[in-house]
N, C-alpha and C. Protein backbone atom coordinates (compact mmCIF):
# COMPACT_ATOMS: atom_id res chain seq x y z
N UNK A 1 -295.22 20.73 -119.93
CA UNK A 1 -294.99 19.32 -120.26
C UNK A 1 -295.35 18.47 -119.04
N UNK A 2 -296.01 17.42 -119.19
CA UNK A 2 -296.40 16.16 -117.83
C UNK A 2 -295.28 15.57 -117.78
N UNK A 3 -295.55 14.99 -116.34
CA UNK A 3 -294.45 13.87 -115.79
C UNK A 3 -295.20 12.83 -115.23
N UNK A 4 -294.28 11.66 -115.05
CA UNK A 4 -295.05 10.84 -114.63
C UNK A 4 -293.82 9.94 -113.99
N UNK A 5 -294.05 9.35 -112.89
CA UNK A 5 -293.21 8.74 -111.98
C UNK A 5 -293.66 7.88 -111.04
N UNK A 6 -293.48 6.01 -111.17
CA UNK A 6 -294.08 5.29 -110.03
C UNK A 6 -295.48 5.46 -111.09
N UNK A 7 -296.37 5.31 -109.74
CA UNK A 7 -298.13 5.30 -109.92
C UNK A 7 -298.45 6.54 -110.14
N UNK A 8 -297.23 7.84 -110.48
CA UNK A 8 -298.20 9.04 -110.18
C UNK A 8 -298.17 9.87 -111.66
N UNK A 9 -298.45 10.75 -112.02
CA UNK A 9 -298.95 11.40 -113.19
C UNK A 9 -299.03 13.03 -112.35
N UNK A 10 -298.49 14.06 -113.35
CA UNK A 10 -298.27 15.41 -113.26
C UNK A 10 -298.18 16.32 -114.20
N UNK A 11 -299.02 17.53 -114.39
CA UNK A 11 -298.44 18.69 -114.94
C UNK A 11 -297.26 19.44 -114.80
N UNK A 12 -296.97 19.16 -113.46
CA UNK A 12 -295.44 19.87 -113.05
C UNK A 12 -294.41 18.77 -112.91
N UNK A 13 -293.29 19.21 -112.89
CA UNK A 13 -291.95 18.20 -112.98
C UNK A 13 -292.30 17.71 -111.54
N UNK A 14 -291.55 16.24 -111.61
CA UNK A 14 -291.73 15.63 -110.60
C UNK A 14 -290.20 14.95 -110.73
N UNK A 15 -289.26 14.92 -109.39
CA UNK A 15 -288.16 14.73 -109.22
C UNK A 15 -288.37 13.14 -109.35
N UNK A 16 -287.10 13.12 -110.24
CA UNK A 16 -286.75 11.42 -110.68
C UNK A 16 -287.97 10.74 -112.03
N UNK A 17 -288.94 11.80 -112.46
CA UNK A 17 -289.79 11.55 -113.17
C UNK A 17 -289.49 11.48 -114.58
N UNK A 18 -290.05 11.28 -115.55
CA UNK A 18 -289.46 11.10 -116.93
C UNK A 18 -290.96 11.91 -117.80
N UNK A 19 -290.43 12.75 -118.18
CA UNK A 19 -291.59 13.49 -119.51
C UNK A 19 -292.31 12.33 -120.12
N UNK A 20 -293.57 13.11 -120.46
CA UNK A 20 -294.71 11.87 -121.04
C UNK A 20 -294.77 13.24 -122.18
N UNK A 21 -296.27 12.88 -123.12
CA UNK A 21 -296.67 14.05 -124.17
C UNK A 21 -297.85 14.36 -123.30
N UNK A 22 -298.41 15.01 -123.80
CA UNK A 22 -300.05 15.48 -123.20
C UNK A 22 -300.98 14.65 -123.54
N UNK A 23 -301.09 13.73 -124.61
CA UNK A 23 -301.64 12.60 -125.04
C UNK A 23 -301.71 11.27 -123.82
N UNK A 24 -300.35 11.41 -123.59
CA UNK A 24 -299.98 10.00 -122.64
C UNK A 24 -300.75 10.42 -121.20
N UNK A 25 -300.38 11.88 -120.92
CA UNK A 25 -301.09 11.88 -120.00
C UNK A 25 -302.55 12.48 -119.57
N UNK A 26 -303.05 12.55 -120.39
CA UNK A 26 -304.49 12.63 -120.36
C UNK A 26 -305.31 11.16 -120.61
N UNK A 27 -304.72 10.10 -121.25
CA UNK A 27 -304.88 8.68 -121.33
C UNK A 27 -304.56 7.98 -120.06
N UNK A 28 -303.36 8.64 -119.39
CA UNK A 28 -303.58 8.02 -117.77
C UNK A 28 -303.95 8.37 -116.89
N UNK A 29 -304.77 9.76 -116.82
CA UNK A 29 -305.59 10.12 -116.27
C UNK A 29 -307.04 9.67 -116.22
N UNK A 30 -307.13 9.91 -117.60
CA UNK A 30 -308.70 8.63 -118.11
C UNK A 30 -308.65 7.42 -117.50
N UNK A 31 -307.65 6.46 -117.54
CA UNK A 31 -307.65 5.53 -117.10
C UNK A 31 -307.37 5.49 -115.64
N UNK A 32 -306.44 6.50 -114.68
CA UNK A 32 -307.10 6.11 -113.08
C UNK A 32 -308.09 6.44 -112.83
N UNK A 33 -308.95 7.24 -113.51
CA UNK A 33 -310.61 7.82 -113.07
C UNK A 33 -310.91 6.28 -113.05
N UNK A 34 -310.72 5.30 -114.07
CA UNK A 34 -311.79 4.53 -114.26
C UNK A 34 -311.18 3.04 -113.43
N UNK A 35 -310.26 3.22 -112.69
CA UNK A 35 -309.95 2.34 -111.64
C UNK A 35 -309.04 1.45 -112.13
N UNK A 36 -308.17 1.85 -113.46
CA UNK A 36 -306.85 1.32 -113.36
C UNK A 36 -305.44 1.38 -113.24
N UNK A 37 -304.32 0.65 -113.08
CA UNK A 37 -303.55 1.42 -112.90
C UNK A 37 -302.75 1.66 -113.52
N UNK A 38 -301.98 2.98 -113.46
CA UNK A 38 -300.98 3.47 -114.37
C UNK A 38 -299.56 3.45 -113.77
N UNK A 39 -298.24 2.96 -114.08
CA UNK A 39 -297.25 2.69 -113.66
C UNK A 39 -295.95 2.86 -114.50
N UNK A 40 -295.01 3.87 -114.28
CA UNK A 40 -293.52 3.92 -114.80
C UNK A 40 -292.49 2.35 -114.76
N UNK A 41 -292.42 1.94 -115.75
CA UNK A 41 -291.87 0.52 -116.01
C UNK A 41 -290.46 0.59 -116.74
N UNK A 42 -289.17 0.49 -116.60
CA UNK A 42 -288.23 0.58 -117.98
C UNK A 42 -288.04 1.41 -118.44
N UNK A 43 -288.91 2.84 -117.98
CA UNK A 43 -288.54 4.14 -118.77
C UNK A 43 -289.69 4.61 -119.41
N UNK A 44 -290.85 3.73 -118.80
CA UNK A 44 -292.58 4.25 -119.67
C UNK A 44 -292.97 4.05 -119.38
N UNK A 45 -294.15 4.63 -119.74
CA UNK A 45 -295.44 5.01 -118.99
C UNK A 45 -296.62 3.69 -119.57
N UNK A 46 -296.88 3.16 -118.71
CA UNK A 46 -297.80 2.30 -118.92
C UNK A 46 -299.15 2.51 -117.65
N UNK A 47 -300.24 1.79 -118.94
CA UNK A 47 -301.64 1.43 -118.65
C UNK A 47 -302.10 0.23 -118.52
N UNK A 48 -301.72 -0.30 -117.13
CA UNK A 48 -302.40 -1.67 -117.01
C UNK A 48 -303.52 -2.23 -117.14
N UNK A 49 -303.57 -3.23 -117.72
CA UNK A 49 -304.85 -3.75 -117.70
C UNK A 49 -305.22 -4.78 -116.34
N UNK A 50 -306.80 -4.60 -116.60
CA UNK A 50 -307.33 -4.74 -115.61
C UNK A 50 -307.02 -6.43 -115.57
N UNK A 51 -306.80 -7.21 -115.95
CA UNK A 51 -306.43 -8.95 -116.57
C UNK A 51 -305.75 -9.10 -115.49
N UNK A 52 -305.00 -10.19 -115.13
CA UNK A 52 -304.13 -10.42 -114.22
C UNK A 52 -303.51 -11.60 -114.41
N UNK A 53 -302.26 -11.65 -113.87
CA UNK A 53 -301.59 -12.89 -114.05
C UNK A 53 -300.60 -12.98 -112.59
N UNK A 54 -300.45 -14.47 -112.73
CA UNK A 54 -299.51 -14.91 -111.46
C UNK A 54 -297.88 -14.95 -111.59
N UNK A 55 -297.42 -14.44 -110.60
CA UNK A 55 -295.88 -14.57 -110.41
C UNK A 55 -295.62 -14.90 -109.33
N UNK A 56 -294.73 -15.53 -109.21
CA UNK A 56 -293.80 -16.07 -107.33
C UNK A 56 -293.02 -15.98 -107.48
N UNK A 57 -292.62 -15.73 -106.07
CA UNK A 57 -291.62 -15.20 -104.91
C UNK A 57 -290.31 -16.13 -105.42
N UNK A 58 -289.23 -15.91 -105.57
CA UNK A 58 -288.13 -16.83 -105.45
C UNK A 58 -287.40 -17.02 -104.14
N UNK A 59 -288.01 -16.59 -103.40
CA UNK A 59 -287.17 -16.96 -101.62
C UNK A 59 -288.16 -17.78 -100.62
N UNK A 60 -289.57 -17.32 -101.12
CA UNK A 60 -290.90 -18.41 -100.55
C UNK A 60 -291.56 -18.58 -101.30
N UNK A 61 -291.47 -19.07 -102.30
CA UNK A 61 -292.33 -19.28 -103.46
C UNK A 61 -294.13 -18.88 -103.47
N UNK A 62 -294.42 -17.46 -102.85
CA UNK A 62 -295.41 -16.78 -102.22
C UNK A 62 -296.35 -16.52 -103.92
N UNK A 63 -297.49 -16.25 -103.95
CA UNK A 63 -297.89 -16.29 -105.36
C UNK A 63 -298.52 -14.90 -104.86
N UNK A 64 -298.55 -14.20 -106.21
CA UNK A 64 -299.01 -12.77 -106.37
C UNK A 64 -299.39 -12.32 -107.83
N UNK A 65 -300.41 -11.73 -107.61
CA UNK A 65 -300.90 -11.20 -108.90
C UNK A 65 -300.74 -9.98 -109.40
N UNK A 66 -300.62 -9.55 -110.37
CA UNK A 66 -300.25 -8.31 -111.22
C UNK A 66 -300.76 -8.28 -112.56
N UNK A 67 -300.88 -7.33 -113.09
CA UNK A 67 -301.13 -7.43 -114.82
C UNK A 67 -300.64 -7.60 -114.82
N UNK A 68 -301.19 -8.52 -116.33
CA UNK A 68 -300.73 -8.73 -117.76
C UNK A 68 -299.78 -8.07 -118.12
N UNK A 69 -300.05 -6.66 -118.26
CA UNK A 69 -298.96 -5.56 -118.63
C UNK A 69 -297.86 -4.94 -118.10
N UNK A 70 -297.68 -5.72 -116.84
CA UNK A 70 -296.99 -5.60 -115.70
C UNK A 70 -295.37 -6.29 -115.79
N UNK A 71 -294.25 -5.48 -115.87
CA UNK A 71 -293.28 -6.18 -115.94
C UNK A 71 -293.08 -7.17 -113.93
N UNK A 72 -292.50 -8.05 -114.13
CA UNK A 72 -292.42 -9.15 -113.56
C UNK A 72 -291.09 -8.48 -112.38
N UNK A 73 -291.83 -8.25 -111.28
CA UNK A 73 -291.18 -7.46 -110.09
C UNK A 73 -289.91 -8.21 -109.58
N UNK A 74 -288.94 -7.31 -109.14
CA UNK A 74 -287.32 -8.14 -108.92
C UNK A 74 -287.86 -9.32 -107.99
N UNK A 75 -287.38 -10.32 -107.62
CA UNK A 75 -287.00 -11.45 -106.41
C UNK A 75 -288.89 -11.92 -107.36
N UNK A 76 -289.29 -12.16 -108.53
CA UNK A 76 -290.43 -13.06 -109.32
C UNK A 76 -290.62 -13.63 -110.26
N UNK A 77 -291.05 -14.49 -110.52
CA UNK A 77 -290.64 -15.00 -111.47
C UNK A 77 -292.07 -15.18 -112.14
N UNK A 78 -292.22 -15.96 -113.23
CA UNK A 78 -293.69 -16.05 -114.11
C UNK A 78 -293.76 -17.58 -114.39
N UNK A 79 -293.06 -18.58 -113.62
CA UNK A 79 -292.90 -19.92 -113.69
C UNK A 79 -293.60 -20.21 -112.59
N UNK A 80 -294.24 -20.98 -112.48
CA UNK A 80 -295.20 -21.38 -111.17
C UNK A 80 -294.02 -23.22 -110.88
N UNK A 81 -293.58 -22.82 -109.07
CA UNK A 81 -292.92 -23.76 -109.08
C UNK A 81 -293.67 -24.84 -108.26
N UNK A 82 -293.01 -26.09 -108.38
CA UNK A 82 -293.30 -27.34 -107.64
C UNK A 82 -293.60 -27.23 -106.64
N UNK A 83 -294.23 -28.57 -105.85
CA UNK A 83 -293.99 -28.71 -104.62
C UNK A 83 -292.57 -28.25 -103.74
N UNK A 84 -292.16 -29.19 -104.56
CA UNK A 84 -290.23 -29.75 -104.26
C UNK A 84 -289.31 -28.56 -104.44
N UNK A 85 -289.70 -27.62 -105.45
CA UNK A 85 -288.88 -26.49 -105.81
C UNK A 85 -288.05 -25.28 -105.12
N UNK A 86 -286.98 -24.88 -105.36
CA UNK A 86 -286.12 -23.92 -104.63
C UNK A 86 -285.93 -23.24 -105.90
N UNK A 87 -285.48 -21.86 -105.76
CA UNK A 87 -284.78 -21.51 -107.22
C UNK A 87 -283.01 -21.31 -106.95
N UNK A 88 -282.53 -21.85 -108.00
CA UNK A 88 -281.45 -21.78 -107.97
C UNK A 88 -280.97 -20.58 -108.78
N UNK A 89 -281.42 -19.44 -109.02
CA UNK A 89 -280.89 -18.39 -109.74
C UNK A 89 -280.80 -18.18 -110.36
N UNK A 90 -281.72 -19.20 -111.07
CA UNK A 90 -281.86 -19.45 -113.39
C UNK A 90 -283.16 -19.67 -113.19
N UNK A 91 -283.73 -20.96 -112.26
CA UNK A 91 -284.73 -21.38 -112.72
C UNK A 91 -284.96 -22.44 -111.73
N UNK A 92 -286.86 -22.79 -111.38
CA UNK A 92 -286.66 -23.82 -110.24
C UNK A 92 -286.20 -25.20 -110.25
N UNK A 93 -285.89 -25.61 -109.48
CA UNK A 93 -285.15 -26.72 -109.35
C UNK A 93 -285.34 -27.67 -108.15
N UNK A 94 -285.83 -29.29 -108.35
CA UNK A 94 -286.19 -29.89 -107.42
C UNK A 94 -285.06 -30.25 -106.21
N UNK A 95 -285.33 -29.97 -104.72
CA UNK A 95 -285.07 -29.98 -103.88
C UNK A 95 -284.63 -31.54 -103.33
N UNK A 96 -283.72 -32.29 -103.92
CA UNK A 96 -284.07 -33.93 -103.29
C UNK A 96 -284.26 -33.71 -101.82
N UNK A 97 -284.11 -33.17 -100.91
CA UNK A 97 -283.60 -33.64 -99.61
C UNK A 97 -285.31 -33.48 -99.05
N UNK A 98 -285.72 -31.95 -99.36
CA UNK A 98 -287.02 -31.75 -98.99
C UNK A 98 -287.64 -33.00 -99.63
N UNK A 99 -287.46 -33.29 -101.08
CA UNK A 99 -288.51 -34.58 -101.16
C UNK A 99 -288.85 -35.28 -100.72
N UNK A 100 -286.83 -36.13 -100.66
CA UNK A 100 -287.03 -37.08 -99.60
C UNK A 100 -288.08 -37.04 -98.52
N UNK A 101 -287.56 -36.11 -97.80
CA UNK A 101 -288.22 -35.85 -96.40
C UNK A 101 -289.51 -36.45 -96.86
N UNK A 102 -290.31 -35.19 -97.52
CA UNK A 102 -291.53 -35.54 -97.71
C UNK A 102 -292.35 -36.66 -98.07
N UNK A 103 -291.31 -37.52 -99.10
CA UNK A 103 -292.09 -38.91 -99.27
C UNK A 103 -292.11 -39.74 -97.99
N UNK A 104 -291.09 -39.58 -96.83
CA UNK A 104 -291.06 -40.39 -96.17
C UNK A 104 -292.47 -39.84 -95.39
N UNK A 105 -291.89 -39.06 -94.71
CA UNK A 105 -293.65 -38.41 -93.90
C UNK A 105 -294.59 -39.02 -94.63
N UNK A 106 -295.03 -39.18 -96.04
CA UNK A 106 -296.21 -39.57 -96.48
C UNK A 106 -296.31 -41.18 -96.03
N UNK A 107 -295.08 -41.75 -96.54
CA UNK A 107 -294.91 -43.33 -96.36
C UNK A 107 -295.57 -43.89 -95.04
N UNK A 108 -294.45 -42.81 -93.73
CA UNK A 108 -294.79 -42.90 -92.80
C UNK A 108 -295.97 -42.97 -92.29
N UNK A 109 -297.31 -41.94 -93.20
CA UNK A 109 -298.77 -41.82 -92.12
C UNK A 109 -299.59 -42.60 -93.23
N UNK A 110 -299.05 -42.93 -94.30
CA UNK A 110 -299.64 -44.30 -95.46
C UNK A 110 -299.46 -45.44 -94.05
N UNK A 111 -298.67 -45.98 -93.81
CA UNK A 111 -298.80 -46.90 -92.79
C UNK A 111 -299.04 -46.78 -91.73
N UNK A 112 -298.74 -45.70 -91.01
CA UNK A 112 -300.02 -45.21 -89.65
C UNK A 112 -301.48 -45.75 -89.95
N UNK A 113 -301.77 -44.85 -90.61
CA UNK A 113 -303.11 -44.81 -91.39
C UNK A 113 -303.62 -46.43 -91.49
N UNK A 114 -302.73 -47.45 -92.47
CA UNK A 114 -303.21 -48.77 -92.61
C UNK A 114 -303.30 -49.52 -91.02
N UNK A 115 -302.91 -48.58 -90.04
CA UNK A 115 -302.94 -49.63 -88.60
C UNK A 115 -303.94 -48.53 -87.97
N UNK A 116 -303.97 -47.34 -88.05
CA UNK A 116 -305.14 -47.18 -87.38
C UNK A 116 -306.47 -46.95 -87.64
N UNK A 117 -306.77 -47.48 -89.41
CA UNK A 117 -308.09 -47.42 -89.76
C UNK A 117 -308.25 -48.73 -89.29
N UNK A 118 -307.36 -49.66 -89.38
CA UNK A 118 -307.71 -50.85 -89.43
C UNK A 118 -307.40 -51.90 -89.97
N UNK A 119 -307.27 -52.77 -89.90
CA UNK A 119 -307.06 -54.00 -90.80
C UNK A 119 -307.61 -55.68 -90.34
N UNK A 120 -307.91 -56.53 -91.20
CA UNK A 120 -308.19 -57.77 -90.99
C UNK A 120 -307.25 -58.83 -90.86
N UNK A 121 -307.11 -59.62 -89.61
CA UNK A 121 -306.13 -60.67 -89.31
C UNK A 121 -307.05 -61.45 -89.10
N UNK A 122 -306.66 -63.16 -89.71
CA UNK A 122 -307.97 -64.17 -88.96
C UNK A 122 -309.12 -64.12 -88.60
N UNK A 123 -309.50 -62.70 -89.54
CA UNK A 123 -311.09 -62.56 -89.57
C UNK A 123 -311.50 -61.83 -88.24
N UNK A 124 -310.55 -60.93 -87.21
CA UNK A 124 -310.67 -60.45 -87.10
C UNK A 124 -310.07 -58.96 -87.21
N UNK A 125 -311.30 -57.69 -86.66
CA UNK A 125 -310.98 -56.47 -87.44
C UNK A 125 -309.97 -55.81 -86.42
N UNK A 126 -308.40 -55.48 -86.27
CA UNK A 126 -308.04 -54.62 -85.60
C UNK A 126 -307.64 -53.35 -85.80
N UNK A 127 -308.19 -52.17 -84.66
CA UNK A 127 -308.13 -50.75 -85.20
C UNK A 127 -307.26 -50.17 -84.00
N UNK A 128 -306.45 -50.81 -83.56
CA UNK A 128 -304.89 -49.97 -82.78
C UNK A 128 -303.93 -49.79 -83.72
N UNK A 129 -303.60 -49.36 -83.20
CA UNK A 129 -302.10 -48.45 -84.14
C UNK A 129 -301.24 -49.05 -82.97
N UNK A 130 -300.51 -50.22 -83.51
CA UNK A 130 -299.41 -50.95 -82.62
C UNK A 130 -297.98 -50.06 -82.72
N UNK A 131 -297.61 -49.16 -83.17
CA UNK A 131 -296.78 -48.52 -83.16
C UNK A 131 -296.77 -46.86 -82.36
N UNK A 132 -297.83 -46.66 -82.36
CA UNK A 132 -299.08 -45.35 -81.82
C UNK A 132 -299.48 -45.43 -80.74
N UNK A 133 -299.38 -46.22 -79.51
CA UNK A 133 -299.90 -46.52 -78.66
C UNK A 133 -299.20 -46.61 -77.58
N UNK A 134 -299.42 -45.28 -76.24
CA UNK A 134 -298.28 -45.91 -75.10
C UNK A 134 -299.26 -45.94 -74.03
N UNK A 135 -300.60 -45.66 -74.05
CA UNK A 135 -301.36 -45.55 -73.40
C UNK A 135 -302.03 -47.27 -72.79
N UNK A 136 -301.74 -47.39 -71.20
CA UNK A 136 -301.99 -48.60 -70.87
C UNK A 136 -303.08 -48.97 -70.96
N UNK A 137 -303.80 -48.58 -70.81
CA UNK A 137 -305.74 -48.33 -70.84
C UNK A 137 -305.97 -48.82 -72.28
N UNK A 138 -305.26 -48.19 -73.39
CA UNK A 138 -305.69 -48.57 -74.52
C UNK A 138 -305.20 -50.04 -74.82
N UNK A 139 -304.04 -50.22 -74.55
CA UNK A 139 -303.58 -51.44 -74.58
C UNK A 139 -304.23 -52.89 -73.73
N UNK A 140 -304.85 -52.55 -72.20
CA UNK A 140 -305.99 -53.50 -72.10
C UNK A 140 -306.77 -53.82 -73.01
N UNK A 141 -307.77 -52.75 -73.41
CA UNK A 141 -308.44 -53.23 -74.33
C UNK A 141 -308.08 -53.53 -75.54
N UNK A 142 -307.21 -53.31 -76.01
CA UNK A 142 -307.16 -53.78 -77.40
C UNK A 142 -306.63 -55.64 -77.03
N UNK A 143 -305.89 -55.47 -75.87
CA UNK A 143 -306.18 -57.05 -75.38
C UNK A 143 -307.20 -57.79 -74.96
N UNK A 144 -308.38 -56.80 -74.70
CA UNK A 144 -309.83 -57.65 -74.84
C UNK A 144 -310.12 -57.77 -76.13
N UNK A 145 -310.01 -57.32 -76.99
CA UNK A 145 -310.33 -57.36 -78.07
C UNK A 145 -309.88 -58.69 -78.71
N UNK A 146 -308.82 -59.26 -78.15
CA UNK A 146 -308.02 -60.73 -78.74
C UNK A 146 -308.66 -61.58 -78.59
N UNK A 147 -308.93 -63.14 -78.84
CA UNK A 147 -309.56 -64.40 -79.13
C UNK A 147 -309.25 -64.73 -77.45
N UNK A 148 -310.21 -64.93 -76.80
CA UNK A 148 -310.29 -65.35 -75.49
C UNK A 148 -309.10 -66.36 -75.04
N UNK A 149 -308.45 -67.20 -75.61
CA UNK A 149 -307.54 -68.17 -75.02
C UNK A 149 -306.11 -67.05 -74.68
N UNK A 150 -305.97 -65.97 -75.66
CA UNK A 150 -305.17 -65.11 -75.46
C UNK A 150 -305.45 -63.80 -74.57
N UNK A 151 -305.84 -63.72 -74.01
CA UNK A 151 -306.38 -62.86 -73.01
C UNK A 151 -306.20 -63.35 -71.68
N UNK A 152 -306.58 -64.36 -71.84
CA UNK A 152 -306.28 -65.59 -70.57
C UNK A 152 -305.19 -65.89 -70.30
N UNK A 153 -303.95 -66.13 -71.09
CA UNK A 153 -302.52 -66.26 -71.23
C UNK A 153 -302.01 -64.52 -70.62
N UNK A 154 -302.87 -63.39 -71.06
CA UNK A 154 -301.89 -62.30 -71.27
C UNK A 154 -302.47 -61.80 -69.51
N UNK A 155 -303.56 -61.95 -69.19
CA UNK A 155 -303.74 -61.59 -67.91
C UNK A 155 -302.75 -61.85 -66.86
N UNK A 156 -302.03 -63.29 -66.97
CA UNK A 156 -301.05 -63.23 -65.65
C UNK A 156 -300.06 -62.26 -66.08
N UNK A 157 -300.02 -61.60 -67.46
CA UNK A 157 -298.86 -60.93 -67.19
C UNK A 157 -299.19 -59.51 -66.73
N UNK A 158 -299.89 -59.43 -67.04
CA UNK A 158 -300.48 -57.82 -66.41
C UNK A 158 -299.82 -56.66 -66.11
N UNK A 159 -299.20 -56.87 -64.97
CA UNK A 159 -298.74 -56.11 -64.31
C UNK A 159 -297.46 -55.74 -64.76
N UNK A 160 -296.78 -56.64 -65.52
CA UNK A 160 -295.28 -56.16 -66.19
C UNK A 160 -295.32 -55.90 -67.64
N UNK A 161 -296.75 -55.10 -67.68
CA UNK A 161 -296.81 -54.75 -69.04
C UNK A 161 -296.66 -53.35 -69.56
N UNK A 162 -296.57 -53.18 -68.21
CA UNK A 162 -296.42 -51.28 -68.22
C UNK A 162 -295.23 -50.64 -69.08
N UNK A 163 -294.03 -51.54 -69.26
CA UNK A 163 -293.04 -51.14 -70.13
C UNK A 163 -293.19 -51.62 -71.37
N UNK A 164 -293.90 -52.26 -71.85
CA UNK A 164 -293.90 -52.99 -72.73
C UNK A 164 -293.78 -51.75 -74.24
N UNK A 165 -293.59 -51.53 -75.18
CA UNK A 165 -294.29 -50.92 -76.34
C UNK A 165 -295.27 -52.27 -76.91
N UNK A 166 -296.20 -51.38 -77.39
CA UNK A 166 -297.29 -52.26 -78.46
C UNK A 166 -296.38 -53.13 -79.60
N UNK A 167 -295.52 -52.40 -80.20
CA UNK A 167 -294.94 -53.62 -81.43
C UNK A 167 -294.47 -54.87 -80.82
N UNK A 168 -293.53 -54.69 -79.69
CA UNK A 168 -293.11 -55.70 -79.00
C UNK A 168 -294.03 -56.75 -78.14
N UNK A 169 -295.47 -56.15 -77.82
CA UNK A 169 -296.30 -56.95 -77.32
C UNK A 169 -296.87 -57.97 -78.35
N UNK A 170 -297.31 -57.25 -79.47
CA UNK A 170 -297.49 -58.57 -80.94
C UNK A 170 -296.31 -59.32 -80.99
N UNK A 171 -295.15 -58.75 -80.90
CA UNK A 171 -294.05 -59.98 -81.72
C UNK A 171 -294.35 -60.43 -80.51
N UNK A 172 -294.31 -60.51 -79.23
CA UNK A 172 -294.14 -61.48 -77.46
C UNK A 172 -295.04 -62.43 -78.08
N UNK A 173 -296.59 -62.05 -77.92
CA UNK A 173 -297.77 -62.19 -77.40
C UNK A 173 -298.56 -62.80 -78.82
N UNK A 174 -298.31 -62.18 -79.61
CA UNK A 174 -299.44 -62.82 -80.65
C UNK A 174 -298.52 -62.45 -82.13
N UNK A 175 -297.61 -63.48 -81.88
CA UNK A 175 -296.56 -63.47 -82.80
C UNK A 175 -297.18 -63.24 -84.19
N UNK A 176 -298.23 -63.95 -84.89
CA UNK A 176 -298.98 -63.90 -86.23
C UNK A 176 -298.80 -62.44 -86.46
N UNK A 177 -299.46 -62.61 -85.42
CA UNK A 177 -300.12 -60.81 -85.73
C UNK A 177 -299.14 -59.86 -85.61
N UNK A 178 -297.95 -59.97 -85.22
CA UNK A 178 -296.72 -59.14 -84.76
C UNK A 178 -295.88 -59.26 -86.15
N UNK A 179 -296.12 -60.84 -86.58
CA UNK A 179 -295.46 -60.30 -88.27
C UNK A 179 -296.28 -59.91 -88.71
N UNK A 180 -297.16 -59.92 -89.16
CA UNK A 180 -298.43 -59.23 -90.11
C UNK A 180 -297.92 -57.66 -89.98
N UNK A 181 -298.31 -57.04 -89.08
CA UNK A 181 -297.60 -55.96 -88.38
C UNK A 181 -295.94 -55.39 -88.97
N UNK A 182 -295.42 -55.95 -88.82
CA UNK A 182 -293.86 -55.92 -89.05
C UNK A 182 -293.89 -55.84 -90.38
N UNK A 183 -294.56 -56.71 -91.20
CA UNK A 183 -294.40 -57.01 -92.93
C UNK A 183 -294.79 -55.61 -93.24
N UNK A 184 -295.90 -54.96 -92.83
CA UNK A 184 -296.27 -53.70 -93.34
C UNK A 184 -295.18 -52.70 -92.40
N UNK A 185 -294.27 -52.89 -91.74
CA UNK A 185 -293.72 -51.91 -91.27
C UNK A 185 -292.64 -51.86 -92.53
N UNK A 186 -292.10 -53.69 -92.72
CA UNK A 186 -290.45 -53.82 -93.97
C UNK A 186 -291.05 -53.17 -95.09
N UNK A 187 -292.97 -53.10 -95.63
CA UNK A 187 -292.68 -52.58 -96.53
C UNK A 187 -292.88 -50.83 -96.52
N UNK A 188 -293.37 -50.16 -95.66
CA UNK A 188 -292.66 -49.07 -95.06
C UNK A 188 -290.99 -48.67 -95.63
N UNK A 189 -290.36 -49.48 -94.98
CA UNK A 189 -289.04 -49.26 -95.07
C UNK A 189 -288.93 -49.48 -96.15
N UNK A 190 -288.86 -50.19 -97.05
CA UNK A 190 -288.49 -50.58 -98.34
C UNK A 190 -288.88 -49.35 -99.06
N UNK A 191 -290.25 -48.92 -99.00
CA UNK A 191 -290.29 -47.31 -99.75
C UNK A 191 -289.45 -46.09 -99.30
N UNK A 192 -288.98 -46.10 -98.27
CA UNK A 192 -288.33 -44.97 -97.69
C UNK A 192 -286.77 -45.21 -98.09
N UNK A 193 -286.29 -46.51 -98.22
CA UNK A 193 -284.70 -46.97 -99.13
C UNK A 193 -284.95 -46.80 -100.71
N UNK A 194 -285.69 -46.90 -100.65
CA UNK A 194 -286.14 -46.70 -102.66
C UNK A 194 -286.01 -45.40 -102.92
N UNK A 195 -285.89 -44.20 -101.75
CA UNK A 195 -286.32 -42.90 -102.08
C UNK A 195 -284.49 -42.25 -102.66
């Protein structure tokens, strides 16, 4: 009589193995010649097919493939989860806190992004990131970059600009432009209180 146990297949008893017929196992023999696999599942002998399907991880939501014919391995599930998702021990379930988090990070480099691609004030184009910026060097120039009467004003200060942050130099220095600035920071904030 054959046995068959795990991935393996036998004429002789195999400890912890479960009897097949001679049928079953000459059919899973046929079939590992031909490169598929055969596997003890529930108490039987199965012939996977070569097809495949996805399952994940319930502790890292890690994705892995298996047959079709493949019962669905402990700590997996056959639900493909969210971004946001954790499993709670039934089924996945959105994570608010990670969301949170995450919308804010997005919010956050959504408005990075609108100050350091760029934007138009009074027709002209500025591409500092007034919030992004501790570098003094960059901050000269982006003060050459200002309408000459303001450059002229900001030169005597020069030298006590070394502490300055960039947001606080718009609201000082070029107030317009420091709310302009600010408005896209409140509405920043306003998405990150909405969350």
């Amino acid at each position: 009589m054959p046995y068959a146990k795990d991935d393996k297949i036998s004429t002789q008893p195999i400890s912890g193995g479960i009897e097949i017929t001679e049928s079953e196992y000459q059919q899973a023999l046929e079939a590992k010649l031909n490169g598929q696999e055969v596997k003890v599942q529930s108490g039987t002998l199965k012939i996977l097919s070569f097809e495949k399907r996805s399952v994940w991880s319930t502790s890292d939501k890690s994705k892995m493939g298996i047959s079709i014919d493949e019962d669905v391995p402990d700590g997996y599930v056959d639900i493909e989860p969210g971004e946001f998702d954790e499993w709670d021990g039934v089924q996945w379930a959105i994570n608010p806190e990670t969301h949170k988090k995450a919308l804010k990070a997005q919010y956050w480099q959504e408005y990075l992004d609108y100050l350091d691609l760029g934007f138009e004030f009074r027709g002209v184009l500025y591409q500092c990131a007034p919030d992004d910026i501790d570098d003094w060097e960059k901050l000269k120039t982006y003060i050459e970059s200002l309408p000459g009467e303001t450059v002229t004003q900001l030169r005597a200060a020069d030298n006590s600009m070394n502490d300055i942050t960039i947001a606080d130099f718009l609201v000082l220095f070029v107030p317009d432009l420091g709310q302009h600035v600010m408005e896209a920071r409140r509405a920043y904030w306003a998405k990150v209180d909405a969350v």
